[in-house]
Protein backbone atom coordinates (compact mmCIF):
# COMPACT_ATOMS: atom_id res chain seq x y z
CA UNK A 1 100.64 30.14 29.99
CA UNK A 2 99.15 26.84 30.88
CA UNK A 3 96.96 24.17 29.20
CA UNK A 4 97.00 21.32 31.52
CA UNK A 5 94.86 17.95 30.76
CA UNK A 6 92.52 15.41 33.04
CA UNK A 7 90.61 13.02 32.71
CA UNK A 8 92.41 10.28 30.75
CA UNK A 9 92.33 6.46 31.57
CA UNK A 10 92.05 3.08 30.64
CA UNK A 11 88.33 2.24 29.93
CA UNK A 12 86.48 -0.68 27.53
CA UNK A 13 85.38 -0.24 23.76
CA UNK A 14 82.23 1.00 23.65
CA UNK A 15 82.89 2.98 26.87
CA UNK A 16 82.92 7.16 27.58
CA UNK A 17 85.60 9.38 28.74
CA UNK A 18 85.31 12.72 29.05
CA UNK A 19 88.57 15.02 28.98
CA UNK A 20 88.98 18.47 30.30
CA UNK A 21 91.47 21.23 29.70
CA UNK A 22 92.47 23.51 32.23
CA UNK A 23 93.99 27.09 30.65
CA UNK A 24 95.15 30.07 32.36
CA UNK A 25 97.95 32.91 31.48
CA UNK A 26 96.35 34.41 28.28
CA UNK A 27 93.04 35.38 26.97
CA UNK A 28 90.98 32.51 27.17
CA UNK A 29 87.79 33.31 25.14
CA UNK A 30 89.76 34.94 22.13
CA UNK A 31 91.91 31.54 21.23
CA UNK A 32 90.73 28.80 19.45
CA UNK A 33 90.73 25.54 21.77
CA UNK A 34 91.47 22.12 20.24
CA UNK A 35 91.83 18.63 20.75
CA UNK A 36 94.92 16.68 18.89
CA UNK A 37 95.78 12.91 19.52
CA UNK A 38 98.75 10.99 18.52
CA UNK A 39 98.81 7.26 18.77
CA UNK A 40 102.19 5.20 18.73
CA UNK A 41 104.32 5.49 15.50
CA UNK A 42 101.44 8.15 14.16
CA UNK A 43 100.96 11.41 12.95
CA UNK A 44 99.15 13.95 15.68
CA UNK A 45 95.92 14.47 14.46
CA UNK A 46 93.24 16.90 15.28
CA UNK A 47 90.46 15.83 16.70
CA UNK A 48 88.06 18.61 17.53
CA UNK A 49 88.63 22.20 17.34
CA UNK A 50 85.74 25.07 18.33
CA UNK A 51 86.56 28.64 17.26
CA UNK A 52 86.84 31.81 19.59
CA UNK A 53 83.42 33.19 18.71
CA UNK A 54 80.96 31.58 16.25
CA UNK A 55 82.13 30.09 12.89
CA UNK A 56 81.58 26.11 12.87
CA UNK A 57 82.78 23.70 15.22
CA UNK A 58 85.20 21.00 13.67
CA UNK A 59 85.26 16.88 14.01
CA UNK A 60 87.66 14.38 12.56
CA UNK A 61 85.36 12.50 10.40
CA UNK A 62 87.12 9.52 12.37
CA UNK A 63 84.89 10.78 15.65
CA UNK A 64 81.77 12.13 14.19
CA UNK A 65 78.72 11.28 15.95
CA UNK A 66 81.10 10.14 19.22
CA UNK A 67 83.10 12.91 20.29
CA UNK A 68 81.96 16.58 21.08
CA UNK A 69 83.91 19.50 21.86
CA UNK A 70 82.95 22.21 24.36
CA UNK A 71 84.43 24.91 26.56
CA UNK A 72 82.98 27.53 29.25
CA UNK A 73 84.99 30.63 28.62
CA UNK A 74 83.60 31.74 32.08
CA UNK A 75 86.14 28.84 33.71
CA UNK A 76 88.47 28.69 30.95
CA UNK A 77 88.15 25.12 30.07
CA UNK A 78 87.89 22.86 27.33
CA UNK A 79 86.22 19.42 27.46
CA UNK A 80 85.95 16.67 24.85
CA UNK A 81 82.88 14.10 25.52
CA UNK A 82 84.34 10.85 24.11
CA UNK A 83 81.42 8.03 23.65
CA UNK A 84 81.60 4.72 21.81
CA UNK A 85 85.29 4.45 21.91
CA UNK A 86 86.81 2.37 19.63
CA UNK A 87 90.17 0.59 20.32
CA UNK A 88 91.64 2.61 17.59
CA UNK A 89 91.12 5.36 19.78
CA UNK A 90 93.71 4.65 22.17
CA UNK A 91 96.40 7.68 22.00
CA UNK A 92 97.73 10.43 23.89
CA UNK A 93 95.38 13.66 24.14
CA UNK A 94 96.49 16.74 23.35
CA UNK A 95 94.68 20.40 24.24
CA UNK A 96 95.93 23.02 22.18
CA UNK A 97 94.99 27.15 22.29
CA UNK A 98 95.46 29.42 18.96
CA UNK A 99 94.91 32.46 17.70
CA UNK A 100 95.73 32.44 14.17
CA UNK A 101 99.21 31.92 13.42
CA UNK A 102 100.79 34.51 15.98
CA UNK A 103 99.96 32.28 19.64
CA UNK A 104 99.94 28.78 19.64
CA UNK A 105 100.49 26.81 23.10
CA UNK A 106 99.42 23.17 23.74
CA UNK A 107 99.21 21.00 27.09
CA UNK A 108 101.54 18.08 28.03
CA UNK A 109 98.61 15.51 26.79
CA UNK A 110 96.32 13.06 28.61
CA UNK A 111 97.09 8.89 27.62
CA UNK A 112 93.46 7.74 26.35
CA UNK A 113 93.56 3.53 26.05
CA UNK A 114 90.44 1.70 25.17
CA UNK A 115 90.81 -1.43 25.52
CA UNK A 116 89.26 -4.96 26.78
């Protein structure tokens, strides 16, 4: 199993980013795919998470409105679309795959720094 980040830089407030999530070694389109971010001397957070198969798509009220989640199960990735970032957005990226609470694997993260 593999979940293995990109995209991840330094890049001015107000600036986009846009982070992908490369997966291979287990069922893809059955897991859950997420986005977590820890910032120095914090708590990992979750950021963005869209279920297997319908249900509703989750945002950190923190990135509402700025970040969106997608994934193409036909190349087994996961991206997150990061627009207007803020400096308090500066962390390291995390992709993480779940299904329920019997598989859980997550990536070796992505350092995100927005700053001037």
């Amino acid at each position: 199993v593999q979940l293995v980040e990109s995209g991840g830089g330094l890049v001015q407030p107000g600036g986009s980013l846009r982070l992908s999530c490369a997966a291979s070694g287990f069922a893809f389109s059955s897991y859950a795919m997420s986005w977590y971010r820890q910032a120095p001397g914090k708590e990992r957070e979750l950021v963005a998470k869209r279920p297997s198969a319908g249900g509703s798509t989750y945002y950190a009220d923190s990135v509402k409105g700025r970040f969106i989640i997608s994934r193409d199960n036909t190349k087994n990735m996961v991206y997150l679309q990061m627009s207007s970032l803020k400096p308090e957005d500066t962390a390291v990226y995390y992709c993480r795959a779940d299904w329920g609470t019997a598989y859980d694997y997550w990536g070796q993260g992505t350092q995100v720094t927005v700053s001037s």
